[in-house]
Every structure is written in C-alpha cells, then in structure tokens.
Protein backbone atom coordinates (compact mmCIF):
# COMPACT_ATOMS: atom_id res chain seq x y z
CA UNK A 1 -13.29 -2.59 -17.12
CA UNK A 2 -14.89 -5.60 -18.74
CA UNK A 3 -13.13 -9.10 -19.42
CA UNK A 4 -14.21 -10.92 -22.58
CA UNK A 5 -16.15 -13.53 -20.40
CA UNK A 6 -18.36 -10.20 -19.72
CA UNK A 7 -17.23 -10.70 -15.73
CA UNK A 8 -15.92 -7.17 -14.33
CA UNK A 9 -12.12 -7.79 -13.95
CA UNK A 10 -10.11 -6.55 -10.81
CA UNK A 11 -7.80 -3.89 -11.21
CA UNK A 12 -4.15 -4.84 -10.70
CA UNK A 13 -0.93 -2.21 -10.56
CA UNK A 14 2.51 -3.29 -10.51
CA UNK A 15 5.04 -1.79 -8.10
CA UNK A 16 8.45 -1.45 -9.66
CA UNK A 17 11.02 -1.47 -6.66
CA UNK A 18 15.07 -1.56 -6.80
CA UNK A 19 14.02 -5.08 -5.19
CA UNK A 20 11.71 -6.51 -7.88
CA UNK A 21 8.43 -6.26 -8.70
CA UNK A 22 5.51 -6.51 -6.90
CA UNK A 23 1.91 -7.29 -8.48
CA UNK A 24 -1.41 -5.99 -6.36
CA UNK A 25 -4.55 -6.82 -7.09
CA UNK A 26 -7.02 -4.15 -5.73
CA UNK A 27 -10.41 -4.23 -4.16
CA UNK A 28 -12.34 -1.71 -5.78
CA UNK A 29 -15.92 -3.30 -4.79
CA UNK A 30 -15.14 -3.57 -1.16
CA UNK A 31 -13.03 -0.29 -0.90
CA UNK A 32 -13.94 1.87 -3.56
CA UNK A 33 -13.46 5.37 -2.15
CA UNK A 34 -9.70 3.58 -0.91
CA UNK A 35 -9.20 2.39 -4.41
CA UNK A 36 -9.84 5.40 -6.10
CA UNK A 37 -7.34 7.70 -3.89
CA UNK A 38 -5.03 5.01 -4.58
CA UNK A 39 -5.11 4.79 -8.46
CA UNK A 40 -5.70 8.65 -8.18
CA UNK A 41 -1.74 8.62 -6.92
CA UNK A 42 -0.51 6.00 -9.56
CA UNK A 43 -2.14 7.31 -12.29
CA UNK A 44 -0.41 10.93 -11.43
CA UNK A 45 3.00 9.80 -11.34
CA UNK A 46 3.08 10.41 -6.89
CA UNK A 47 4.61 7.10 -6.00
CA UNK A 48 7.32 7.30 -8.36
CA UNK A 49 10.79 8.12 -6.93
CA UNK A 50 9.37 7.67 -3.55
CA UNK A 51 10.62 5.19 -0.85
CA UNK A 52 9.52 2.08 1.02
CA UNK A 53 10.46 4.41 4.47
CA UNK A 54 9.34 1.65 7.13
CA UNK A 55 10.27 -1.70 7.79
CA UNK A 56 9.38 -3.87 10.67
CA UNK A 57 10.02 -6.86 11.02
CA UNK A 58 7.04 -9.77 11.07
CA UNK A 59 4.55 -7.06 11.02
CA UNK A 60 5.13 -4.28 7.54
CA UNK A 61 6.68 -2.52 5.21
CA UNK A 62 4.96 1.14 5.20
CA UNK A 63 5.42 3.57 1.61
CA UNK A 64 4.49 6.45 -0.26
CA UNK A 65 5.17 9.48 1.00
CA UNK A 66 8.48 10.43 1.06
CA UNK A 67 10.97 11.02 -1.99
CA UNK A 68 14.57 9.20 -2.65
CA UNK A 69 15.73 12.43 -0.07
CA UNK A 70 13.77 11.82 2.39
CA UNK A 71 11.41 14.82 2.01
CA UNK A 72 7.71 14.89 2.51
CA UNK A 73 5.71 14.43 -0.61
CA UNK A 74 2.59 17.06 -0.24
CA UNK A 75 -0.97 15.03 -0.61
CA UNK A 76 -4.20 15.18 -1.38
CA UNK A 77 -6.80 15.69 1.11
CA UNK A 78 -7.25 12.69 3.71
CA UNK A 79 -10.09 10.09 2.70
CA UNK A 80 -12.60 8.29 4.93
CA UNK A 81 -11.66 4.92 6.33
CA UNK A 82 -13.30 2.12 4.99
CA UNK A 83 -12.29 -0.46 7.38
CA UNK A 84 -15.96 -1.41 8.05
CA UNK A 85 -15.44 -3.03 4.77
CA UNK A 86 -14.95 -6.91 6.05
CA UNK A 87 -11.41 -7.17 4.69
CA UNK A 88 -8.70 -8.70 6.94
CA UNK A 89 -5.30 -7.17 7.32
CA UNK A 90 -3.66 -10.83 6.41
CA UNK A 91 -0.51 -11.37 5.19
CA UNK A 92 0.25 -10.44 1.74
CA UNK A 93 -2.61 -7.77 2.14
CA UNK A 94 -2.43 -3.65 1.29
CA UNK A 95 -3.71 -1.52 3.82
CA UNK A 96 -3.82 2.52 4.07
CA UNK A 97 -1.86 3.93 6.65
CA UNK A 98 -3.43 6.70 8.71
CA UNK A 99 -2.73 9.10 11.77
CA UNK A 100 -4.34 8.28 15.13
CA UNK A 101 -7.53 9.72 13.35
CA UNK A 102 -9.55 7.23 12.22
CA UNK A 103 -9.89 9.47 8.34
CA UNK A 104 -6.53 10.81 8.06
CA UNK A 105 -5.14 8.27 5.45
CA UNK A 106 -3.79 9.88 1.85
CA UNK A 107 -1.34 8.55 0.38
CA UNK A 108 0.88 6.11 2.66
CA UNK A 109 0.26 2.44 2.97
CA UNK A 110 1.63 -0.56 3.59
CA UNK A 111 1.96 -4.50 2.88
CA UNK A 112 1.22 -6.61 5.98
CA UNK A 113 4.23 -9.27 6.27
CA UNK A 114 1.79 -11.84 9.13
CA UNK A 115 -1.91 -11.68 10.23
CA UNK A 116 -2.68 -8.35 11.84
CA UNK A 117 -5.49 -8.81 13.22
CA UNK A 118 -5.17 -6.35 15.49
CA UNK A 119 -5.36 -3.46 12.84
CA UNK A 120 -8.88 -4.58 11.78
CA UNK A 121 -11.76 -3.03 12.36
CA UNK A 122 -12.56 -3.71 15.92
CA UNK A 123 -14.68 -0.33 17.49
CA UNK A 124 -15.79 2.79 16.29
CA UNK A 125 -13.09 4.82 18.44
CA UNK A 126 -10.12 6.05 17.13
CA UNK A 127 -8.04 3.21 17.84
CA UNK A 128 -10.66 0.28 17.49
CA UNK A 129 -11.16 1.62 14.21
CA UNK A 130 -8.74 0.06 12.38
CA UNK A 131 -6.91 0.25 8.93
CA UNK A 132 -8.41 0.09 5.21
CA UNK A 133 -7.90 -3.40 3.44
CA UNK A 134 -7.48 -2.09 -0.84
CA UNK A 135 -5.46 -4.82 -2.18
CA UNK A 136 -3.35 -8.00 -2.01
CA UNK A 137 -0.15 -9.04 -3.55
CA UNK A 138 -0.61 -11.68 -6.60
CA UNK A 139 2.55 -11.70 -7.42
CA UNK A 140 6.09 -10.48 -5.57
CA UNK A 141 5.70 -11.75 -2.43
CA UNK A 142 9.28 -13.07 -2.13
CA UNK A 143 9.78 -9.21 -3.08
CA UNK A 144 7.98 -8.00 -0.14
CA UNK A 145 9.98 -10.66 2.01
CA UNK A 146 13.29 -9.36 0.82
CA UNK A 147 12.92 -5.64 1.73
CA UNK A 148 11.41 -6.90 5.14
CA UNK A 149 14.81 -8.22 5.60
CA UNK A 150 16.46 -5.41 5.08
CA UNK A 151 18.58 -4.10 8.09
CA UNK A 152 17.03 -0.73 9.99
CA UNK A 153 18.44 1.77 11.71
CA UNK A 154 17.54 5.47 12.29
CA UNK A 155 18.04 8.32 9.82
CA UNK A 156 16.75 11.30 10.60
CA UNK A 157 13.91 12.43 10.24
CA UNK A 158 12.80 8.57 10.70
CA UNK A 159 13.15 6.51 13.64
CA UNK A 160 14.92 3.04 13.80
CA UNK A 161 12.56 1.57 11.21
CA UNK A 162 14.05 3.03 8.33
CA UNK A 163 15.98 0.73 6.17
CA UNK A 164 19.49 1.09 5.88
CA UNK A 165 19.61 0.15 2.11
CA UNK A 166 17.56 2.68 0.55
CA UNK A 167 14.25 0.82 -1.14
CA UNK A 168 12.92 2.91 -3.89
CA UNK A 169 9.67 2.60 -5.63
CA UNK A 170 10.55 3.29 -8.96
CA UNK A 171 7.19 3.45 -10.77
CA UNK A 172 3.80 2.19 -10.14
CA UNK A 173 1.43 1.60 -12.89
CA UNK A 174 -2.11 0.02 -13.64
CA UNK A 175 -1.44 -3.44 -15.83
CA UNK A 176 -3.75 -3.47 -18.82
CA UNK A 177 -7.00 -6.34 -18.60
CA UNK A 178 -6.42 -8.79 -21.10
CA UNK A 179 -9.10 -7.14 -23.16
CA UNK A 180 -7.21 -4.31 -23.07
CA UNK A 181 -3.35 -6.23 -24.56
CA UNK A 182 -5.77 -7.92 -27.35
C-alpha cells in the first residue's frame, strides 16, 4: 500500500472485542512471514467469534484459537519464528504465541500488558528462542487493560487463566490507508 506522500504506509487491523476496540499497527518489514500468517487469518474471517482464552495478570492476554465454546479452531500450518527480528516484547506489543518449539506458532497470539523481556530472542535453543514481535497497539490500550482485569478461574479445558467473563473477539479487520477512504 502506498500513502499519498508516496511513503509505504503500515498496515493496521482493528480488533472488535465485547470490551472495545483495539487498533494494531503491524510490522510487516520486520516480520513479514509473521505478518502475512496473521492478515492470512483476518482476512479469512478465523478470529471472528473466537475468544481472548488467557489472561494473566502484569504479563498477557493470549487469543485466537478457540471459539465462543471453547473448542479448538483447526489452523494452518505452523510458521517460522522470526524473533531474530530486533523487536522487543514491550508493553502494548503483539507477539505470536508458540509451543515449546521454537516454529510452532499459527494462529494464537497475544498483547504483552509490561516489558517481557524475557520472551525475546535470547539463544538459538528452544527456549532462548523467544517469541515473534508483529504489531503494537495504537489505539485501545485502556481496552487491553480492562480484559487484563478481568477475574480468572479454571474452566475446563483451560487452566486458572481463563477469564471468568467470557471476552469475545467479535471481528478483526484490516482499516483502509487513507488513500484507500479518499
């Protein structure tokens, strides 16, 4: 996408929650292949009735894989981790979530509510490797605040992380350039 100043414009998606709205600016230069899987699942509908299924307090909120019943939402093949990429798991930032495999992210991820340093890139092991920077939230943080202060408790199949006031993520969708509403 082109702006009218002829400077490539960032792509930003808005995710519509029963909590508000929250605006993400993604990172498509610095983690492309992580960009792409992720607009691959907005653009298909995926995220759409699915759940915010994690909360933990002064660390994330974790969504995108399971529906408003709690079932598994099949994915697309796992992508490699682009963690490598110099981004910073800071607050306010979007992050794929992964297995204890360093490439086993698809579609879960999650907004960082402090500094997590510790899920950057730190090694090339498993665990060292660290977690895949895509975005940051523009807009919506006091969103993002709210559902992290939402009361957990276990429901199976999920642990005691699982928010007691069901957070849905009623639609996500890519916000036009301002080229694009002229």
């Amino acid at each position: 996408m082109i702006a009218l100043s002829g400077l490539a414009s960032a792509t930003e998606v808005r995710i519509k929650t029963n909590y508000g709205d929250i605006d993400v600016r993604l990172y498509e230069t610095k983690a492309p292949v992580t960009t792409k899987n992720f607009l691959h699942y907005v653009k298909s509908g995926f995220y759409d009735g699915t759940l915010f299924h994690r909360v933990v307090k002064d660390f994330v909120i974790q969504g995108g894989g399971y529906t408003k019943t709690k079932d598994y939402k099949e994915t697309s093949p796992a992508i490699i981790n682009e963690a490598k990429n110099g981004l910073r798991n800071l607050r306010g930032t979007l992050a794929m979530a992964r297995e204890y495999e360093k490439d086993t992210a698809t579609s879960q991820f999650f907004i960082n509510l402090t500094d997590n340093q510790h899920l950057d890139h730190r090694s090339e092991t498993n665990r060292g490797f660290g977690y895949s920077v895509f975005g940051k939230v523009i807009k919506g943080m006091e969103v993002v605040d709210k559902i992290a202060a939402i009361p957990t408790g276990a429901s199976d199949p999920f642990d005691e992380e699982f928010p007691v006031y069901p957070v849905i993520i009623q639609k996500v969708t890519v916000k036009p350039t301002s080229s694009e509403t002229k």
